[in-house]
Protein backbone atom coordinates (compact mmCIF):
# COMPACT_ATOMS: atom_id res chain seq x y z
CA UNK A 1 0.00 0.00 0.00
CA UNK A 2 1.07 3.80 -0.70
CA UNK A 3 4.80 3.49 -2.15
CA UNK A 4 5.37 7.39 -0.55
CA UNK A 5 3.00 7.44 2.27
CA UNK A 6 -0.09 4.96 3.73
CA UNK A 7 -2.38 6.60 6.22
CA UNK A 8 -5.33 4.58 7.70
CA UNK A 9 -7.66 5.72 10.14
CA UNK A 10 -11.64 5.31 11.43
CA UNK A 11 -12.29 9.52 12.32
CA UNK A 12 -9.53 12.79 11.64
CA UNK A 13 -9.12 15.26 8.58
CA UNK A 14 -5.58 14.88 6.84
CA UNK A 15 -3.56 17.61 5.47
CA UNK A 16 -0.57 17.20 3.00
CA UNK A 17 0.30 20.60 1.28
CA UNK A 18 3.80 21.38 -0.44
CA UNK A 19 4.58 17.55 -1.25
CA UNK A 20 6.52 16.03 -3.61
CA UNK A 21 5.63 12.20 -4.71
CA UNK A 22 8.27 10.95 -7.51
CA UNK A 23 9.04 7.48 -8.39
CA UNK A 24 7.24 5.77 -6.03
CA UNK A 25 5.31 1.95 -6.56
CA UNK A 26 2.89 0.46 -4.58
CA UNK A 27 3.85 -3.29 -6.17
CA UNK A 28 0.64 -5.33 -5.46
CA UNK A 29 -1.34 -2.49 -4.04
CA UNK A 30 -3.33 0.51 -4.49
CA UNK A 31 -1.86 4.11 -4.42
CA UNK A 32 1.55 4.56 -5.95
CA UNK A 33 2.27 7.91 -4.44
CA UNK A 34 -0.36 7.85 -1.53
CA UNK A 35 -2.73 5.41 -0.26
CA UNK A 36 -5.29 7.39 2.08
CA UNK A 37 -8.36 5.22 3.56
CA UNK A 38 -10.35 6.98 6.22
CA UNK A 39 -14.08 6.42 6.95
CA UNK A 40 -14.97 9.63 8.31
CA UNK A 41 -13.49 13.29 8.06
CA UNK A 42 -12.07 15.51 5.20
CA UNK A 43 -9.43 15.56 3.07
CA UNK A 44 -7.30 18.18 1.57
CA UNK A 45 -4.05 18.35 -1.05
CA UNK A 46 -2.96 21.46 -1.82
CA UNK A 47 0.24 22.70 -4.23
CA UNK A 48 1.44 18.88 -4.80
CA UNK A 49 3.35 17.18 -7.99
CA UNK A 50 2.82 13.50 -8.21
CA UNK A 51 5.07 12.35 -11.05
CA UNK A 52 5.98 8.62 -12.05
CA UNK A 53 4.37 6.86 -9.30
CA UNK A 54 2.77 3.46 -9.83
CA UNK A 55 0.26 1.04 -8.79
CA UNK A 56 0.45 -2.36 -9.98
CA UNK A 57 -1.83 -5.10 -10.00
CA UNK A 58 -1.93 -7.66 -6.70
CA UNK A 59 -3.57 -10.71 -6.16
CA UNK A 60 -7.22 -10.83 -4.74
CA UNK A 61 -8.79 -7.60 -3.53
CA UNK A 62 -5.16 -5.21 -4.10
CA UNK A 63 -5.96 -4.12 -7.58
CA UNK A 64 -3.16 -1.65 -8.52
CA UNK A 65 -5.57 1.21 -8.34
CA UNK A 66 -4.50 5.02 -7.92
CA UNK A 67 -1.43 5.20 -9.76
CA UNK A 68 -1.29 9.30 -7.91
CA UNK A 69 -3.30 8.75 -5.22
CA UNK A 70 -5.81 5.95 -3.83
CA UNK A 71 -8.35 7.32 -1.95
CA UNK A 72 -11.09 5.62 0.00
CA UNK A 73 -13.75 8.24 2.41
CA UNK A 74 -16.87 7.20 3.26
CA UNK A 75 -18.11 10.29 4.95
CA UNK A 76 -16.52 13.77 4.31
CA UNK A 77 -15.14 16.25 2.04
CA UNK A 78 -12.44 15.76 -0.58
CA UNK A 79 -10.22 19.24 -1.89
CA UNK A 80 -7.35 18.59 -4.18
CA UNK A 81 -6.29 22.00 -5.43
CA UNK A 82 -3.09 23.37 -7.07
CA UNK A 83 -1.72 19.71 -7.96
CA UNK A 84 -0.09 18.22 -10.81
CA UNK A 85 -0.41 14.65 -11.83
CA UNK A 86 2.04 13.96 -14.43
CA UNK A 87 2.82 10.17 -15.69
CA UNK A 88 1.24 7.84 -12.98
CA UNK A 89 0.25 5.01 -14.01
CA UNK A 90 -2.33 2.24 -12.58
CA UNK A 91 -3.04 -1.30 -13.72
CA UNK A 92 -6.52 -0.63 -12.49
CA UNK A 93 -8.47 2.11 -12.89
CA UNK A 94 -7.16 5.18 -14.56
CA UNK A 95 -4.17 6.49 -13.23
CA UNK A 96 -4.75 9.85 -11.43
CA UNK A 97 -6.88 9.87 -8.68
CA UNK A 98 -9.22 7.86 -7.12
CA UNK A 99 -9.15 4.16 -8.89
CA UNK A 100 -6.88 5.65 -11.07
CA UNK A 101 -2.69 7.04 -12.74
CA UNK A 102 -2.87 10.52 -13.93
């Protein structure tokens, strides 16, 4: 899970501003440059670059989703502002955000 950073938690808000995620792979897992799962609160990323991060494909439920960022809220708000997704890839989804590579 998350090849630069893996954050799980049930209740909080998370904050990553001024970031850099490069060249990071989440082999067998979701979120390349950052695996977030939280069930309730709110999210924000603010003036990021995620550039050549990658999720590849696992066995069973890991997918290789969220080649930028895997993302999983139940409850809350999501703000993603002043980021750059530049070649991410995913084996699942599409790449950027989400599911996704970007």
């Amino acid at each position: 899970f998350g090849g630069g950073v893996y954050l799980s938690l049930e209740t909080g808000d998370v904050s990553i501003t001024n970031c850099t995620f490069q060249n990071n792979n989440a082999a067998g897992y979701d979120g390349g440059g950052v695996y977030l799962s939280l069930s309730t609160g709110n999210v924000s990323i603010t003036n990021c670059a995620f550039q050549n991060n990658s999720a590849t494909a696992g066995v069973g439920f890991y997918s290789g989703g969220g080649g930028g960022v895997y993302l999983s809220l139940s409850t809350g708000n999501v703000s993603i502002t002043n980021c750059a997704f530049q070649n991410n890839s995913a084996t699942a989804g599409d790449g950027g955000d989400g599911g996704g590579g970007g």
